[in-house]
C-alpha atoms as a PDB file:
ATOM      1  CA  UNK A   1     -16.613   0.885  13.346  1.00  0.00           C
ATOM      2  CA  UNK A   2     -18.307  -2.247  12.052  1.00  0.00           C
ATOM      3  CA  UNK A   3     -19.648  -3.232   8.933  1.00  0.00           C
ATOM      4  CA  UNK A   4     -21.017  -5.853   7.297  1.00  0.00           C
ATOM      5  CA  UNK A   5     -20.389  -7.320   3.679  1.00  0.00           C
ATOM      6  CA  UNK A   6     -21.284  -9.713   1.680  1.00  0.00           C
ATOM      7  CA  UNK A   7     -19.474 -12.121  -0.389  1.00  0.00           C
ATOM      8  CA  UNK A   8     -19.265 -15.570  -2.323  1.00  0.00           C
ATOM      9  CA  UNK A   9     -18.899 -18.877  -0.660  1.00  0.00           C
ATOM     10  CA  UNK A  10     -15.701 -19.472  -3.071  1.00  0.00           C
ATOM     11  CA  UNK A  11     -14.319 -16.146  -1.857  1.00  0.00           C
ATOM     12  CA  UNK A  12     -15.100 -16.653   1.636  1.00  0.00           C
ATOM     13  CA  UNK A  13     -13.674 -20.102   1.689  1.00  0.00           C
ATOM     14  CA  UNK A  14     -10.219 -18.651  -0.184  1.00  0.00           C
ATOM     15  CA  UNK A  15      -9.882 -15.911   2.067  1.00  0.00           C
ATOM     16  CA  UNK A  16     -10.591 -18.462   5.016  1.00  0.00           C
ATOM     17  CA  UNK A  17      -7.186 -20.236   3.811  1.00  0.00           C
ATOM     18  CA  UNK A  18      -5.063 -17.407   3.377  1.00  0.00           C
ATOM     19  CA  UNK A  19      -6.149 -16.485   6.940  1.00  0.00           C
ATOM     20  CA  UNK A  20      -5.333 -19.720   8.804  1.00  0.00           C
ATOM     21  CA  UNK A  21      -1.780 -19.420   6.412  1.00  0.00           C
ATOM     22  CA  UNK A  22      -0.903 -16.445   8.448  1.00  0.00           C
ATOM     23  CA  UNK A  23      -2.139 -17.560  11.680  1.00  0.00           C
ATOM     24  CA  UNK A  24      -5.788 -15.722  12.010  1.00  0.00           C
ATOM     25  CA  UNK A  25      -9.364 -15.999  11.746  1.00  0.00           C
ATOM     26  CA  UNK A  26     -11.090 -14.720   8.852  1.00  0.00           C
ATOM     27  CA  UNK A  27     -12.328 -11.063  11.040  1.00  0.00           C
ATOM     28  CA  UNK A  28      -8.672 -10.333  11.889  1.00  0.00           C
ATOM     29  CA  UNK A  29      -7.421 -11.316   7.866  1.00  0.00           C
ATOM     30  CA  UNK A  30      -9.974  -9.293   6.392  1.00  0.00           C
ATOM     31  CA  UNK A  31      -9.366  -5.962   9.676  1.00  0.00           C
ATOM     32  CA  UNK A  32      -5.466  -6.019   8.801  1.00  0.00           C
ATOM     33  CA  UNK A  33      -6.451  -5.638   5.099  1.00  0.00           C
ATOM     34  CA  UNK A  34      -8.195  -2.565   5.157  1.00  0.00           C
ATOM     35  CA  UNK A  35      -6.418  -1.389   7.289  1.00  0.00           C
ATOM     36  CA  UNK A  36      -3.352  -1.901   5.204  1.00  0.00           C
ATOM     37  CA  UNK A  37      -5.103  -0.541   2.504  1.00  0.00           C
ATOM     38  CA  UNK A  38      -6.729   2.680   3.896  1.00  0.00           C
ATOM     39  CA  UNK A  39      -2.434   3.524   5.275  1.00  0.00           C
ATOM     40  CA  UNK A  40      -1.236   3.301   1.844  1.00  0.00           C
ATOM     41  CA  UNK A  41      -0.988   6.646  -0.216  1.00  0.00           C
ATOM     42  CA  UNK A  42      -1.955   7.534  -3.152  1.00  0.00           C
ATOM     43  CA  UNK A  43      -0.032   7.657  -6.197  1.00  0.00           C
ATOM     44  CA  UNK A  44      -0.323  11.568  -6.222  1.00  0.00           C
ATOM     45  CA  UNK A  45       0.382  11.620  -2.420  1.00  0.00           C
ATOM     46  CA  UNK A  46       3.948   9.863  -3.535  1.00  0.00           C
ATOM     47  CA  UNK A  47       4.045  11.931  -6.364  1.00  0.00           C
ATOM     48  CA  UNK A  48       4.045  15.549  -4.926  1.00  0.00           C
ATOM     49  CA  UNK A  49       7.520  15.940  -3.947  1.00  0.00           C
ATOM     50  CA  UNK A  50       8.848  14.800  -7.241  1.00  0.00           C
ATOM     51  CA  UNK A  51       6.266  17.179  -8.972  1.00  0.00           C
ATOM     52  CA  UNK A  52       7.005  20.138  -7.021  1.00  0.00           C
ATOM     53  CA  UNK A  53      10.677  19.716  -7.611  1.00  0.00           C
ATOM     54  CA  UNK A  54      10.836  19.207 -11.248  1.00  0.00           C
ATOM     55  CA  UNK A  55       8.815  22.213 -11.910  1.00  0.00           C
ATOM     56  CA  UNK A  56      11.047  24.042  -9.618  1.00  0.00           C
ATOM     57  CA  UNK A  57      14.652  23.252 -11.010  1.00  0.00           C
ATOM     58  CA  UNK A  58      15.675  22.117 -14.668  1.00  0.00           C
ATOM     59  CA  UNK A  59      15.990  18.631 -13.393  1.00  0.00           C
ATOM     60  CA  UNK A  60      17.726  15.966 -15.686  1.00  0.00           C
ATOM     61  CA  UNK A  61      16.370  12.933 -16.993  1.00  0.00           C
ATOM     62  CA  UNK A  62      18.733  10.720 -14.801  1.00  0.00           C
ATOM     63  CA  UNK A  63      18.273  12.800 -11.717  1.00  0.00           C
ATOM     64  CA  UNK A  64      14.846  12.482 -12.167  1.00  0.00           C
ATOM     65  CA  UNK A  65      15.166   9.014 -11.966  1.00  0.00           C
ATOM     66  CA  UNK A  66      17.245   9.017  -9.302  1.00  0.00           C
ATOM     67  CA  UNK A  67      14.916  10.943  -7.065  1.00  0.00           C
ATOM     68  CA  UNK A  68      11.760   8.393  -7.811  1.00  0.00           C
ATOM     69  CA  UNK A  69      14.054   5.396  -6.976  1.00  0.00           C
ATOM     70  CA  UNK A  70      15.021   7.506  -3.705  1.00  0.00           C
ATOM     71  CA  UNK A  71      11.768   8.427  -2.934  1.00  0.00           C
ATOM     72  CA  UNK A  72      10.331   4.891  -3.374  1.00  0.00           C
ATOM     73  CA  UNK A  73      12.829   3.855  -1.192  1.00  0.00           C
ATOM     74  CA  UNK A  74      11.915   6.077   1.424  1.00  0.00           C
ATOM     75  CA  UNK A  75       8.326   5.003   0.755  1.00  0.00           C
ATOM     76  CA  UNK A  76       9.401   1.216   1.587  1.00  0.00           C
ATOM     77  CA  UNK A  77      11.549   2.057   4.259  1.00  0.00           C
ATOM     78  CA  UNK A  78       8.528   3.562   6.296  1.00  0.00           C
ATOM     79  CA  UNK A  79       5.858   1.057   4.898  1.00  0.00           C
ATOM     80  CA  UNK A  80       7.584  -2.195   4.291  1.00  0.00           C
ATOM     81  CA  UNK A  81       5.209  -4.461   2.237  1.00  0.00           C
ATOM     82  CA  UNK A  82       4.577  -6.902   4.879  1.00  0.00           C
ATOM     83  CA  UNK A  83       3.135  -4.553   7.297  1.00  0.00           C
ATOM     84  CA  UNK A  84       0.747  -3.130   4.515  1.00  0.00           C
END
């Protein structure tokens, strides 16, 4: 697919720098961002485990806890933030 957009000079020229800072031309910068950004999940996608769970069981306050840190782990593990 291929779109085209419009934006400012200033933007154009920032984005133009953080480009060349990781070694690409503006097209490929701009590409790797959306797609980045149309892999990530929602917060409600993340969420539905822990829902579904805590409505199932009497969870605690701490394990509750515990399974959002473990779950955002998980989350990182599979999507590390440089390859978002």
């Amino acid at each position: 697919m291929s779109i085209t957009i419009t934006i400012s000079p200033k933007a154009q020229s920032k984005l133009e720098k953080r480009a060349a800072g990781f070694g690409q031309d503006l097209k490929t910068f701009v590409r790797n961002l959306l797609e980045r950004e149309a892999a990530l999940e929602s917060l409600s996608e993340v969420a539905k485990p822990i829902y579904r769970q805590t409505n199932e069981s009497k969870i605690s306050e701490d394990d509750l806890g515990n399974l959002i840190d473990e779950t955002l782990a998980e989350v990182r593990r599979e999507k590390p933030l440089a390859s978002r």
